[in-house]
PDB file of N, CA and C in Angstrom:
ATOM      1  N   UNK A   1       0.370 -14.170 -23.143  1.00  0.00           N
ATOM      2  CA  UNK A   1       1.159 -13.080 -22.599  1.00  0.00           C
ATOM      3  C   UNK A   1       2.469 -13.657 -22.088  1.00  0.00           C
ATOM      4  N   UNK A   2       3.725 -12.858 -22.344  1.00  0.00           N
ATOM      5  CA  UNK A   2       5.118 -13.264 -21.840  1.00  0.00           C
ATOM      6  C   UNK A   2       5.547 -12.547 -20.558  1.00  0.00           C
ATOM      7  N   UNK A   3       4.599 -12.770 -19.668  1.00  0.00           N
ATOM      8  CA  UNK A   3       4.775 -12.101 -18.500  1.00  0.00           C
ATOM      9  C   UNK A   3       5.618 -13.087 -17.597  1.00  0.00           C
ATOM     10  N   UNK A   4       6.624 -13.045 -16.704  1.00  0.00           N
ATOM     11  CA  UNK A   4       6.784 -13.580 -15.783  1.00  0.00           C
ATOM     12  C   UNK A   4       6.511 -13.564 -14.519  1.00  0.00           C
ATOM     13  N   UNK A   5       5.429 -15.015 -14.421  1.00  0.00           N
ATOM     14  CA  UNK A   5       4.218 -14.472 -12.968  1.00  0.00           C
ATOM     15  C   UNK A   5       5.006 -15.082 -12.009  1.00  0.00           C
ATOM     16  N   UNK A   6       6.049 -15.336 -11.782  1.00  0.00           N
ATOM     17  CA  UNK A   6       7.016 -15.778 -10.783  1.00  0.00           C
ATOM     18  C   UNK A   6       7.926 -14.413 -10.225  1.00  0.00           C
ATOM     19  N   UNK A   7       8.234 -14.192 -11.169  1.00  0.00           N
ATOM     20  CA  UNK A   7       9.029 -12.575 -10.673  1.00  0.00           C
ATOM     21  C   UNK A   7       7.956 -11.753 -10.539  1.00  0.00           C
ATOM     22  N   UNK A   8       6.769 -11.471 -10.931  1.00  0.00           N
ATOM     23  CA  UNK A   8       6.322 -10.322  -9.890  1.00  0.00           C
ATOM     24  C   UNK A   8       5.484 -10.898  -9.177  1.00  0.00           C
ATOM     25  N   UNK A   9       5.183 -12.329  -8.916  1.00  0.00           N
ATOM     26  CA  UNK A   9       4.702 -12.721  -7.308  1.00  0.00           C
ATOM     27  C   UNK A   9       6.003 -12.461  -6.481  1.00  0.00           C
ATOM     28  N   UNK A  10       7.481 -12.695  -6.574  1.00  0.00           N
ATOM     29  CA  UNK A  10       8.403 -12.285  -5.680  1.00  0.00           C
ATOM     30  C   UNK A  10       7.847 -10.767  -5.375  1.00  0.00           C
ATOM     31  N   UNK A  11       8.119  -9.833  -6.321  1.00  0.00           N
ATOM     32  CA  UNK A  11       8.131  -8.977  -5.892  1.00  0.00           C
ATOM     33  C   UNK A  11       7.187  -8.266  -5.318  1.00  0.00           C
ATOM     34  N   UNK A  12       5.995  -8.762  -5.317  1.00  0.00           N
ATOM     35  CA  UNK A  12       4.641  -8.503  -4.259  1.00  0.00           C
ATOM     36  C   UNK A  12       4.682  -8.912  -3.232  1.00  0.00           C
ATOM     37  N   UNK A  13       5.621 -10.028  -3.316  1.00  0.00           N
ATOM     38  CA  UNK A  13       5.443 -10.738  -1.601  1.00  0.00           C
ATOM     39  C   UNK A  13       6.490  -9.936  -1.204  1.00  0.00           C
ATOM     40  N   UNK A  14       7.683  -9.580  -1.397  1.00  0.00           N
ATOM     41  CA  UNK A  14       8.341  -8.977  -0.919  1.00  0.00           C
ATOM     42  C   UNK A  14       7.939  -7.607  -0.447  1.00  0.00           C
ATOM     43  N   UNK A  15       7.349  -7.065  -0.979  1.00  0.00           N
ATOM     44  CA  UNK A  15       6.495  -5.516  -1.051  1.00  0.00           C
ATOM     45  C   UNK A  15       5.777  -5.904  -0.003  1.00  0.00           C
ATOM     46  N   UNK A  16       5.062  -6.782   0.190  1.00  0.00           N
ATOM     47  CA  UNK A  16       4.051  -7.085   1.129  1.00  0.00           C
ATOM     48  C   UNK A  16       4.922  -7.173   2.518  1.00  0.00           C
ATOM     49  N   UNK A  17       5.813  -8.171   3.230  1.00  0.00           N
ATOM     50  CA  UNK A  17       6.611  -8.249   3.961  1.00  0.00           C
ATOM     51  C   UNK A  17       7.035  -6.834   4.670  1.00  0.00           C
ATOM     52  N   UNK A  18       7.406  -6.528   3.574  1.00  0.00           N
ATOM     53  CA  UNK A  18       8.265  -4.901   3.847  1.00  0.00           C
ATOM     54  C   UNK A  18       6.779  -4.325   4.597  1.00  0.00           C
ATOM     55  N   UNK A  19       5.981  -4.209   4.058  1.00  0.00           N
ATOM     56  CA  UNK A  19       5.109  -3.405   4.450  1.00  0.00           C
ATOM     57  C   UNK A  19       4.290  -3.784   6.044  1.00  0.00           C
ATOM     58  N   UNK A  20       4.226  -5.000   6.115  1.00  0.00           N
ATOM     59  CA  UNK A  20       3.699  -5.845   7.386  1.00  0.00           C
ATOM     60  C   UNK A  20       5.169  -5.327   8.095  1.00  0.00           C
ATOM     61  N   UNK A  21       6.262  -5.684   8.098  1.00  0.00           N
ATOM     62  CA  UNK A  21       7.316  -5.133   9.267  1.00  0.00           C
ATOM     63  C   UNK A  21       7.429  -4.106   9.460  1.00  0.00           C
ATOM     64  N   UNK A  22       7.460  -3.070   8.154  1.00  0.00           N
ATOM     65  CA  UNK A  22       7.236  -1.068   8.678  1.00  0.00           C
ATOM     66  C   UNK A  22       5.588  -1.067   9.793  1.00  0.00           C
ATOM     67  N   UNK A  23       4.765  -1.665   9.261  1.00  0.00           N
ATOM     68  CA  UNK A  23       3.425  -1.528  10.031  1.00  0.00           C
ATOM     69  C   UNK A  23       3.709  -1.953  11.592  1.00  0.00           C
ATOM     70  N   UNK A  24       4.143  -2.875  11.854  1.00  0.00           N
ATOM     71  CA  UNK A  24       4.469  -3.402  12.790  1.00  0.00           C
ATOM     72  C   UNK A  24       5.228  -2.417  13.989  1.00  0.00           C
ATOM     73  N   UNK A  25       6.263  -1.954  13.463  1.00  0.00           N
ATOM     74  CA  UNK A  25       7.453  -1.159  14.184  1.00  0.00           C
ATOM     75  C   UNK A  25       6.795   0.074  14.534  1.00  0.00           C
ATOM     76  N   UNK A  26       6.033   0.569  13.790  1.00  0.00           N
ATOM     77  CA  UNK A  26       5.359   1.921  13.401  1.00  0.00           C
ATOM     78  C   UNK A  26       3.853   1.501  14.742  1.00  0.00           C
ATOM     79  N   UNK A  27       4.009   0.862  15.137  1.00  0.00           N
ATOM     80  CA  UNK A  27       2.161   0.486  15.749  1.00  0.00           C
ATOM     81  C   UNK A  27       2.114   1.692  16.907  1.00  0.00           C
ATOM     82  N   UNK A  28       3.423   1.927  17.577  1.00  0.00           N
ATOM     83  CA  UNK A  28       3.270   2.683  18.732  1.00  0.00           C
ATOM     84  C   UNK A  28       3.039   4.636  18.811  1.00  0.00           C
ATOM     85  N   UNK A  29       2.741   4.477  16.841  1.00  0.00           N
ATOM     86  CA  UNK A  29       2.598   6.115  16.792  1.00  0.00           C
ATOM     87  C   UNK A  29       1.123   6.342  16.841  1.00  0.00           C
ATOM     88  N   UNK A  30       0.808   5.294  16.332  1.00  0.00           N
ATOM     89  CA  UNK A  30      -0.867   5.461  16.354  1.00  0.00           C
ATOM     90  C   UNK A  30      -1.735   5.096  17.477  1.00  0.00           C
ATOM     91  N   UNK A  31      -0.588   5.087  18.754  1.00  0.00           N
ATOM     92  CA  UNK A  31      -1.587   4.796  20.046  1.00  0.00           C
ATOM     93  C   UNK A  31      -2.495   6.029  20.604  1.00  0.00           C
ATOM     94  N   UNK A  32      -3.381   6.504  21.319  1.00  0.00           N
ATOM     95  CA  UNK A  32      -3.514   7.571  22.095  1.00  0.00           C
ATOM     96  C   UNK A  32      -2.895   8.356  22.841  1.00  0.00           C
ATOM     97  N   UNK A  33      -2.945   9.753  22.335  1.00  0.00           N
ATOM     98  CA  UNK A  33      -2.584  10.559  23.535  1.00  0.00           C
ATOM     99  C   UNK A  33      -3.286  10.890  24.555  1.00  0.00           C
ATOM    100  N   UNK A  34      -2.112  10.396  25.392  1.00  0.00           N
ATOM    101  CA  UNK A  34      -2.473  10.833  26.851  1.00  0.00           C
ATOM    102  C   UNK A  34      -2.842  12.308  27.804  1.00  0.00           C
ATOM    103  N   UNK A  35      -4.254  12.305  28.372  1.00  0.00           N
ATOM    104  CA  UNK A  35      -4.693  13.427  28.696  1.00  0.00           C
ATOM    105  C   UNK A  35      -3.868  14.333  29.839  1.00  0.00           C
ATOM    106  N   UNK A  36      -2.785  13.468  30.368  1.00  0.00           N
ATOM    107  CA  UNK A  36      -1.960  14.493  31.349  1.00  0.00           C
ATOM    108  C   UNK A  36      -1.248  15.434  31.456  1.00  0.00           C
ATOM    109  N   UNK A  37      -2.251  16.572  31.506  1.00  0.00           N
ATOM    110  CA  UNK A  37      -1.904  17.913  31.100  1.00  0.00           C
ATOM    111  C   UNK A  37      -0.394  18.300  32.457  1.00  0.00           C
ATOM    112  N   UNK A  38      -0.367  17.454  33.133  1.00  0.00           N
ATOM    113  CA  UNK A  38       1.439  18.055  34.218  1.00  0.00           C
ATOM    114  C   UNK A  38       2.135  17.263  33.660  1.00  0.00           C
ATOM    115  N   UNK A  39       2.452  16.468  32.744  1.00  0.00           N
ATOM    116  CA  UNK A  39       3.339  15.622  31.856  1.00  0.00           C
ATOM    117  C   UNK A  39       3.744  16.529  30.433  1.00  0.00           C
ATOM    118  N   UNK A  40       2.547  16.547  30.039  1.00  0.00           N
ATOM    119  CA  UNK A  40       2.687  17.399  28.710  1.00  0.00           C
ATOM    120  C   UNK A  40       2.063  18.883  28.236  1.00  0.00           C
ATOM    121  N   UNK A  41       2.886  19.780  28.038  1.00  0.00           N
ATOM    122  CA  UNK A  41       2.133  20.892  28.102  1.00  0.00           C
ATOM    123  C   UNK A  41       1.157  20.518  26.717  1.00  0.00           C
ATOM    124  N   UNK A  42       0.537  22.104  26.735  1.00  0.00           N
ATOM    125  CA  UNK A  42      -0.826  22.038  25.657  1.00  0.00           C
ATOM    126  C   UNK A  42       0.154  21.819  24.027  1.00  0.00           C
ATOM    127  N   UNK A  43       1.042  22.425  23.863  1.00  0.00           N
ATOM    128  CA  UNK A  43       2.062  22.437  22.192  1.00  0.00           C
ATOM    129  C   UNK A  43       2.285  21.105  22.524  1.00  0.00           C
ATOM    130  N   UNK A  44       2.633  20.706  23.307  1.00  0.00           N
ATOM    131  CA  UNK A  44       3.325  19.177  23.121  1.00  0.00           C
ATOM    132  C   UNK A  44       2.142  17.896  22.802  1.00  0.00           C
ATOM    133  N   UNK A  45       1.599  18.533  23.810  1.00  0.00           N
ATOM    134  CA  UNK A  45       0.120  17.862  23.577  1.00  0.00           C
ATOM    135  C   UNK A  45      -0.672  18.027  22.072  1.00  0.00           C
ATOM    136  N   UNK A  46      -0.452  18.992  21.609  1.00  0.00           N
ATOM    137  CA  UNK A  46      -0.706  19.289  20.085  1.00  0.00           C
ATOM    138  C   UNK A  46      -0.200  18.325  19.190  1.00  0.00           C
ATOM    139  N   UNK A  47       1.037  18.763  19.520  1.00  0.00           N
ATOM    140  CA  UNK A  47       2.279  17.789  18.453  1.00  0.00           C
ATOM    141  C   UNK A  47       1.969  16.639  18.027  1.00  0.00           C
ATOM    142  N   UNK A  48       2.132  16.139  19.684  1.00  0.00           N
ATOM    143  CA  UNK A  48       1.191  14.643  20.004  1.00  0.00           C
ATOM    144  C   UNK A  48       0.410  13.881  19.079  1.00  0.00           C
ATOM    145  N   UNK A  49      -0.676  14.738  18.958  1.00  0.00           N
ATOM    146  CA  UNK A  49      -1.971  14.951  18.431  1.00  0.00           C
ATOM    147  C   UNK A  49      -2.033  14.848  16.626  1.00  0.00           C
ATOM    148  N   UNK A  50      -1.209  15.393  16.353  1.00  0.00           N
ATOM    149  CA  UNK A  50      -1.056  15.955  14.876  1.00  0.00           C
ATOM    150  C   UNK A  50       0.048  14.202  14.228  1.00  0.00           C
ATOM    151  N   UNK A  51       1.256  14.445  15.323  1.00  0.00           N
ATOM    152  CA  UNK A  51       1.729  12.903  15.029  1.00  0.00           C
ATOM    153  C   UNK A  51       0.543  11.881  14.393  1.00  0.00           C
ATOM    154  N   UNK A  52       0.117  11.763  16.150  1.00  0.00           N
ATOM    155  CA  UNK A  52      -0.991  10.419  15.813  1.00  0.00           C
ATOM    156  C   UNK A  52      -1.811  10.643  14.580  1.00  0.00           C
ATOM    157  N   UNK A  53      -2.518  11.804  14.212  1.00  0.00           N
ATOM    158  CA  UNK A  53      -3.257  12.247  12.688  1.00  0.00           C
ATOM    159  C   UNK A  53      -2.547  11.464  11.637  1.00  0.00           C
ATOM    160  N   UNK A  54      -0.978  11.751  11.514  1.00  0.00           N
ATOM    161  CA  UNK A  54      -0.630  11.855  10.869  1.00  0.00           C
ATOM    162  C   UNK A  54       0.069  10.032  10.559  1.00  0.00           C
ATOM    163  N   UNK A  55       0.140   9.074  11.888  1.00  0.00           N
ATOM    164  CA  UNK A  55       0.540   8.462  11.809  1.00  0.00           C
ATOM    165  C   UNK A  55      -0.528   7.217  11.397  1.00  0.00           C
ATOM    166  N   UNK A  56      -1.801   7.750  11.831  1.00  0.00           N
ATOM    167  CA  UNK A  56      -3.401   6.826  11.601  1.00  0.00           C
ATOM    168  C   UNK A  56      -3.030   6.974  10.088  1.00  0.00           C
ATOM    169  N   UNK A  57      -3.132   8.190   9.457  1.00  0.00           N
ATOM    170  CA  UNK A  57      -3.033   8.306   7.748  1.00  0.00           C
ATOM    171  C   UNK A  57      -1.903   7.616   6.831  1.00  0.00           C
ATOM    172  N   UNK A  58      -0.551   7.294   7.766  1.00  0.00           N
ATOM    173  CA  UNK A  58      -0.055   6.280   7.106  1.00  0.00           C
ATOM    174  C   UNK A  58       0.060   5.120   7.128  1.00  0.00           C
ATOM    175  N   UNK A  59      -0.751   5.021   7.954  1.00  0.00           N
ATOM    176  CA  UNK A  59      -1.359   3.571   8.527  1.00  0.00           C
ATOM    177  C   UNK A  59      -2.200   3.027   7.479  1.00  0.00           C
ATOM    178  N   UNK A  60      -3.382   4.260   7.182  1.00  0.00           N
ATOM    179  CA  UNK A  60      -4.251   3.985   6.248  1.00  0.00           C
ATOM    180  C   UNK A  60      -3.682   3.522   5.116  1.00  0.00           C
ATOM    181  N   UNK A  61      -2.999   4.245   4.465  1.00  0.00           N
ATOM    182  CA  UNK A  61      -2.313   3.668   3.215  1.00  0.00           C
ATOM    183  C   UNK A  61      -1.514   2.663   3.007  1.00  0.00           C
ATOM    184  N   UNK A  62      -1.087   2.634   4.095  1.00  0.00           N
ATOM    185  CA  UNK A  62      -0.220   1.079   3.825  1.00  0.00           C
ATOM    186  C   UNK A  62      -1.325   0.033   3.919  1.00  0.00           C
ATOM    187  N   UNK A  63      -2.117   0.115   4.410  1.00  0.00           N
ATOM    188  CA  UNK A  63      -3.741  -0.712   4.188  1.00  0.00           C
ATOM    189  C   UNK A  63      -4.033  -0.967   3.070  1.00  0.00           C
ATOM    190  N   UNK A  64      -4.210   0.133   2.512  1.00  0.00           N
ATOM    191  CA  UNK A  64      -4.256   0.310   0.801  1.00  0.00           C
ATOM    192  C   UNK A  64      -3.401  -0.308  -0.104  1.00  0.00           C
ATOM    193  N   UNK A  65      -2.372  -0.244  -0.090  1.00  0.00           N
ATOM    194  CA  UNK A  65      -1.331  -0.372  -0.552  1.00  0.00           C
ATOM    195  C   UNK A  65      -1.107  -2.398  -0.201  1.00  0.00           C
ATOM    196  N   UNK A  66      -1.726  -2.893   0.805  1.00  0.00           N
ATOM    197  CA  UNK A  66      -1.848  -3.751   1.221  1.00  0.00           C
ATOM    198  C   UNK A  66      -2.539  -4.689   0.636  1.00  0.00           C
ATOM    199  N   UNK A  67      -3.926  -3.880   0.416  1.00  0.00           N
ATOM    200  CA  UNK A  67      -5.114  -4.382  -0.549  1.00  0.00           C
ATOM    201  C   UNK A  67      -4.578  -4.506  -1.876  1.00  0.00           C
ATOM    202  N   UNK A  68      -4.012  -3.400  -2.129  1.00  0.00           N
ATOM    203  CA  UNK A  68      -3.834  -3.358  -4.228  1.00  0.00           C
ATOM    204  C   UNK A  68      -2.898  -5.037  -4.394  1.00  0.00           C
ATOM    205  N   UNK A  69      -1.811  -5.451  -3.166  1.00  0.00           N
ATOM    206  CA  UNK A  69      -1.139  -5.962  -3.626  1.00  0.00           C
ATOM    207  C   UNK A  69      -1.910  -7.427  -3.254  1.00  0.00           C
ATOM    208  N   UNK A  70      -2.508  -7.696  -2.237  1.00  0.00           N
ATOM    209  CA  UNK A  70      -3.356  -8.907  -2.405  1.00  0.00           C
ATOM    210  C   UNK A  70      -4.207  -9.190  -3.254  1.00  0.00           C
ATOM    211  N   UNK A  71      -4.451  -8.479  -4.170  1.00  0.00           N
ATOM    212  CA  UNK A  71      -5.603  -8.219  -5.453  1.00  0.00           C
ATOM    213  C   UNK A  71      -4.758  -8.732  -6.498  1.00  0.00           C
ATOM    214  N   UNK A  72      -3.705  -8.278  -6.818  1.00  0.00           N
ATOM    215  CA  UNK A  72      -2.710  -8.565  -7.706  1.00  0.00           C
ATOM    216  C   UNK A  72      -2.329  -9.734  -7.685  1.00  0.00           C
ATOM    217  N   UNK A  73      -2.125 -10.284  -6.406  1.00  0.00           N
ATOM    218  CA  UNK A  73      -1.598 -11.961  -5.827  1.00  0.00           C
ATOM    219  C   UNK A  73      -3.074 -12.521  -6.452  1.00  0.00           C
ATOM    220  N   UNK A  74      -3.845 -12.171  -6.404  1.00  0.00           N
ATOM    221  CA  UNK A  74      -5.276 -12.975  -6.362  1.00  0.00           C
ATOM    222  C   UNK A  74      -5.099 -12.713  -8.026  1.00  0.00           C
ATOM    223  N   UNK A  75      -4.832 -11.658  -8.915  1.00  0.00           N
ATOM    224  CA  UNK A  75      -4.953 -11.949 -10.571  1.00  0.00           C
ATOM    225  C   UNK A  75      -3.708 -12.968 -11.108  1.00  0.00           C
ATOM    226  N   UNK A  76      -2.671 -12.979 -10.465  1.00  0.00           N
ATOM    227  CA  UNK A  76      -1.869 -13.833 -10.690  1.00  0.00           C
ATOM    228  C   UNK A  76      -2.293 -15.326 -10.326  1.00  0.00           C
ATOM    229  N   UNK A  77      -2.560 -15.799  -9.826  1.00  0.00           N
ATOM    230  CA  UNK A  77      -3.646 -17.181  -9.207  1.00  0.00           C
ATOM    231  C   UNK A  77      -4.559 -17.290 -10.416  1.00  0.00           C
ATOM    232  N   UNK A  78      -5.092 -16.163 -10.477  1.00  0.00           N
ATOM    233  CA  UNK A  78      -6.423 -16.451 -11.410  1.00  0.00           C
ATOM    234  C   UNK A  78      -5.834 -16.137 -13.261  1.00  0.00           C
ATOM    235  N   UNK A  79      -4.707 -16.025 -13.271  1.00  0.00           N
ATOM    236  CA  UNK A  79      -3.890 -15.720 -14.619  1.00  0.00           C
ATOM    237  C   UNK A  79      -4.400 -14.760 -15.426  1.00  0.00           C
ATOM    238  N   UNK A  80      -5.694 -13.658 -14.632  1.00  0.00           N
ATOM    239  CA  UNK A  80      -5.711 -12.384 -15.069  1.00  0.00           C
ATOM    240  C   UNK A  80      -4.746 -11.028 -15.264  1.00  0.00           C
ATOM    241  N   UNK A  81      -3.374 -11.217 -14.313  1.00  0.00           N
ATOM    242  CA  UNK A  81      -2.649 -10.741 -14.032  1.00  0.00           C
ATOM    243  C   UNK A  81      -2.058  -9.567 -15.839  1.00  0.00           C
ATOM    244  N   UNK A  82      -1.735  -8.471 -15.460  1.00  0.00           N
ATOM    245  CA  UNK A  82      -1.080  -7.991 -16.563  1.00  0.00           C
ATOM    246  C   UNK A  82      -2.474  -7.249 -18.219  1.00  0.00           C
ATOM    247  N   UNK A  83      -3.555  -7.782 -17.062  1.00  0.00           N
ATOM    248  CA  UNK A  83      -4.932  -7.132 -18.216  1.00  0.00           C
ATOM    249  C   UNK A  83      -5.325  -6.238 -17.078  1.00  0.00           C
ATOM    250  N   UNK A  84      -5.618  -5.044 -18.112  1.00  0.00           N
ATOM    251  CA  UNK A  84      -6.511  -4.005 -17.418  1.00  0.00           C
ATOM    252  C   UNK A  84      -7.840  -4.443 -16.942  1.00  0.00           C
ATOM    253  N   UNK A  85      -8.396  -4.004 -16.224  1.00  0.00           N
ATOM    254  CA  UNK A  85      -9.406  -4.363 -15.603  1.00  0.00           C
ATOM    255  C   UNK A  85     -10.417  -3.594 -16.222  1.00  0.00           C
ATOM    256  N   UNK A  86     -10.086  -2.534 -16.894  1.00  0.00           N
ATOM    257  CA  UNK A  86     -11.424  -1.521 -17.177  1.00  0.00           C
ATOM    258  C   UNK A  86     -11.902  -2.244 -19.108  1.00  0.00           C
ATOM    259  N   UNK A  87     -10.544  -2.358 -19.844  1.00  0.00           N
ATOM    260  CA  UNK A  87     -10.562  -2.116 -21.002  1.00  0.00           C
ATOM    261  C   UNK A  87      -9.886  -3.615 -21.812  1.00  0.00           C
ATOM    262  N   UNK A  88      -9.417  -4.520 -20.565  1.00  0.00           N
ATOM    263  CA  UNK A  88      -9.380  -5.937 -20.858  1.00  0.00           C
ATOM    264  C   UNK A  88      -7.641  -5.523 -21.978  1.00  0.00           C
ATOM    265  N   UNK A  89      -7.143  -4.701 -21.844  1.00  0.00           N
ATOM    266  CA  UNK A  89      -6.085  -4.865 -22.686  1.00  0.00           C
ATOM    267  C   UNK A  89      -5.157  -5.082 -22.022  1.00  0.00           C
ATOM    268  N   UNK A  90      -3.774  -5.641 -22.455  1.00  0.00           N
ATOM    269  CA  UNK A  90      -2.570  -5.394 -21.742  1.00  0.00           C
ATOM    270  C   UNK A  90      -1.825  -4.479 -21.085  1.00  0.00           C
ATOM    271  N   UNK A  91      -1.289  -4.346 -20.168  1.00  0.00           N
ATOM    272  CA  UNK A  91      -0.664  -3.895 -19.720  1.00  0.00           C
ATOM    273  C   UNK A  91       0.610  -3.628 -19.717  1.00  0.00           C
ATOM    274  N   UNK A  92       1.296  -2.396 -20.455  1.00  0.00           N
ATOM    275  CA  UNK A  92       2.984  -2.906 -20.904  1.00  0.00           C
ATOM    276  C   UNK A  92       3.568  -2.707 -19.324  1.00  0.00           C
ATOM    277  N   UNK A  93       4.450  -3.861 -20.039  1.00  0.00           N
ATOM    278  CA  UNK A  93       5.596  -4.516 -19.032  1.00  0.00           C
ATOM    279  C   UNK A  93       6.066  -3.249 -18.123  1.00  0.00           C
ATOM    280  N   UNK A  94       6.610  -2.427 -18.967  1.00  0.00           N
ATOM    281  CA  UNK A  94       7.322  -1.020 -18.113  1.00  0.00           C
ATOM    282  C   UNK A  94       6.164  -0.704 -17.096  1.00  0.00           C
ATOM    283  N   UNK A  95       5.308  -0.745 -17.158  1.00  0.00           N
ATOM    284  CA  UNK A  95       3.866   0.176 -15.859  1.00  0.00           C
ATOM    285  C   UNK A  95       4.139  -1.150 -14.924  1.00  0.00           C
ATOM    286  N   UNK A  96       4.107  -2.192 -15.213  1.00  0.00           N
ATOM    287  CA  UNK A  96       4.115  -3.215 -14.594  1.00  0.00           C
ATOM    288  C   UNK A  96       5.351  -3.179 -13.777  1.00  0.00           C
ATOM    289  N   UNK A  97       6.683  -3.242 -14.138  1.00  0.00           N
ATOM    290  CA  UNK A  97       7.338  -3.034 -13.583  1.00  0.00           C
ATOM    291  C   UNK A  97       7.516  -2.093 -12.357  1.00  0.00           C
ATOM    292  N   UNK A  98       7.000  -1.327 -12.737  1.00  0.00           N
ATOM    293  CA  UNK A  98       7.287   0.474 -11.793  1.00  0.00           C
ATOM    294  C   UNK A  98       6.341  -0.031 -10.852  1.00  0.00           C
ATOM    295  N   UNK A  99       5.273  -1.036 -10.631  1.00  0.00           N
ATOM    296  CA  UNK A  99       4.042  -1.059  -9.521  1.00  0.00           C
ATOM    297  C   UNK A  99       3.099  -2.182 -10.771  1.00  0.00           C
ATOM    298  N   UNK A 100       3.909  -3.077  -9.626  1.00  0.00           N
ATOM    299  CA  UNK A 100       3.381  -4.861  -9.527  1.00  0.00           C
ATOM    300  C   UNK A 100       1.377  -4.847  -9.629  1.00  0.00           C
ATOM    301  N   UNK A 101       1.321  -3.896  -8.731  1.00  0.00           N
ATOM    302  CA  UNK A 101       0.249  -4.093  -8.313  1.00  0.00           C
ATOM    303  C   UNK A 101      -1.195  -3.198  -8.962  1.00  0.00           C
ATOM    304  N   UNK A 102      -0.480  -2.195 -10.202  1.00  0.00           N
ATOM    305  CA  UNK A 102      -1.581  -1.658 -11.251  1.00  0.00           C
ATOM    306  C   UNK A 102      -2.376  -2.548 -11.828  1.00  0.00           C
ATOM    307  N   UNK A 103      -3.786  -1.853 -12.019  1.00  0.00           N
ATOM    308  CA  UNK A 103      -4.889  -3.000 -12.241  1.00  0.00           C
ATOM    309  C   UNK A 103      -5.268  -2.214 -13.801  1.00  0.00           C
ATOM    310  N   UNK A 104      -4.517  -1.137 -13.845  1.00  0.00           N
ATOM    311  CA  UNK A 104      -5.769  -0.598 -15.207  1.00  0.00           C
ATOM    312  C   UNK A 104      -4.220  -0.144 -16.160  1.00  0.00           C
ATOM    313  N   UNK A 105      -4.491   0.009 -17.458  1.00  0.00           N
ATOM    314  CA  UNK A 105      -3.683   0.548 -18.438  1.00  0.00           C
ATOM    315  C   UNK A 105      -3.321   2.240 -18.349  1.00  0.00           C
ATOM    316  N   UNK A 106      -2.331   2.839 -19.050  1.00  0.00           N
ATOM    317  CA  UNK A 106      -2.187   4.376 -19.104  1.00  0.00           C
ATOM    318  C   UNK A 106      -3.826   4.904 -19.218  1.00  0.00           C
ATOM    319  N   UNK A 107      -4.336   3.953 -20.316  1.00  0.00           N
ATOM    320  CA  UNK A 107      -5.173   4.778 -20.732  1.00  0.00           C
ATOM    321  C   UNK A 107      -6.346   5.252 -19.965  1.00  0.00           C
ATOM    322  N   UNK A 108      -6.902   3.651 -19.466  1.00  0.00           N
ATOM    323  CA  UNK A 108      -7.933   3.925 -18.702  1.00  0.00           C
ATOM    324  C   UNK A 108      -7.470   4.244 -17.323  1.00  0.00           C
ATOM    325  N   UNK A 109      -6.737   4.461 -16.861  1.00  0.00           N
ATOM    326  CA  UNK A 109      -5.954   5.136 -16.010  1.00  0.00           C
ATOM    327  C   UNK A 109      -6.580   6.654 -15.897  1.00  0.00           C
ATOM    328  N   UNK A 110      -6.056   7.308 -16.850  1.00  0.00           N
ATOM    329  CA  UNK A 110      -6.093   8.763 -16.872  1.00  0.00           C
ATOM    330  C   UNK A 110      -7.877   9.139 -17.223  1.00  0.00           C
ATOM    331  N   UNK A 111      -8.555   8.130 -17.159  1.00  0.00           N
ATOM    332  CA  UNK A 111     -10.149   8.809 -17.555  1.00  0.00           C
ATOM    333  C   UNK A 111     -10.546   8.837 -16.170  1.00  0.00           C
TER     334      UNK A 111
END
C-alpha cells in the first residue's frame, strides 16, 4: 500500500491535541449544578441543567472520537492501517483523508 503513515500519524496526533485542549478548557461545563435556589431561580436552574446534559454529551464524544483515533495510532504501529477491518480491503485514500481515523470501507460501512 502507498499510504503515507507519517502524514496521517501527524494528522491524528494533531486531532488528538486539539481535542485534549478543547476537553480541557471545556471541564468547567460539566461540573454540578448548584442547589441554591436564592442564587438561581428555577429557569436558570433549568438552563443550568440542560447545559451540563448537554455539555456531559460532548464530553462523551470527544471520548469517542478519542478512542477511534488511538485505534488508528495503534493500526499504524501495527501497519494494519488503511484495511478495512470488516472486509480486509483497502481503503481509498479520499475516505482516509476526510477522517484519519475510519476503520471500515464505503462498503462495509453502509451494511
Amino acid at each position: 500500500m502507498g499510504f503515507d503513515f507519517d502524514h496521517f500519524r501527524e494528522r491524528l496526533l494533531a486531532r488528538r491535541a486539539e481535542i485534549q485542549s478543547v476537553m480541557e478548557a471545556a471541564s468547567d461545563s460539566a461540573k454540578p449544578v448548584e442547589l441554591d435556589q436564592t442564587r438561581v431561580g428555577r429557569l436558570s436552574r433549568m438552563d443550568a441543567l440542560q447545559g451540563q446534559a448537554m455539555a456531559k454529551e460532548t464530553e462523551r464524544r470527544r471520548g469517542l472520537e478519542l478512542q477511534r483515533i488511538r485505534t488508528a495510532l495503534e493500526r499504524i504501529e501495527e501497519e494494519e492501517f488503511g484495511y478495512c477491518v470488516s472486509c480486509g480491503e483497502e481503503i481509498p485514500l479520499k475516505r482516509l483523508e476526510f477522517d484519519p481515523a475510519v476503520t471500515t470501507c464505503i462498503d462495509c460501512a453502509g451494511k
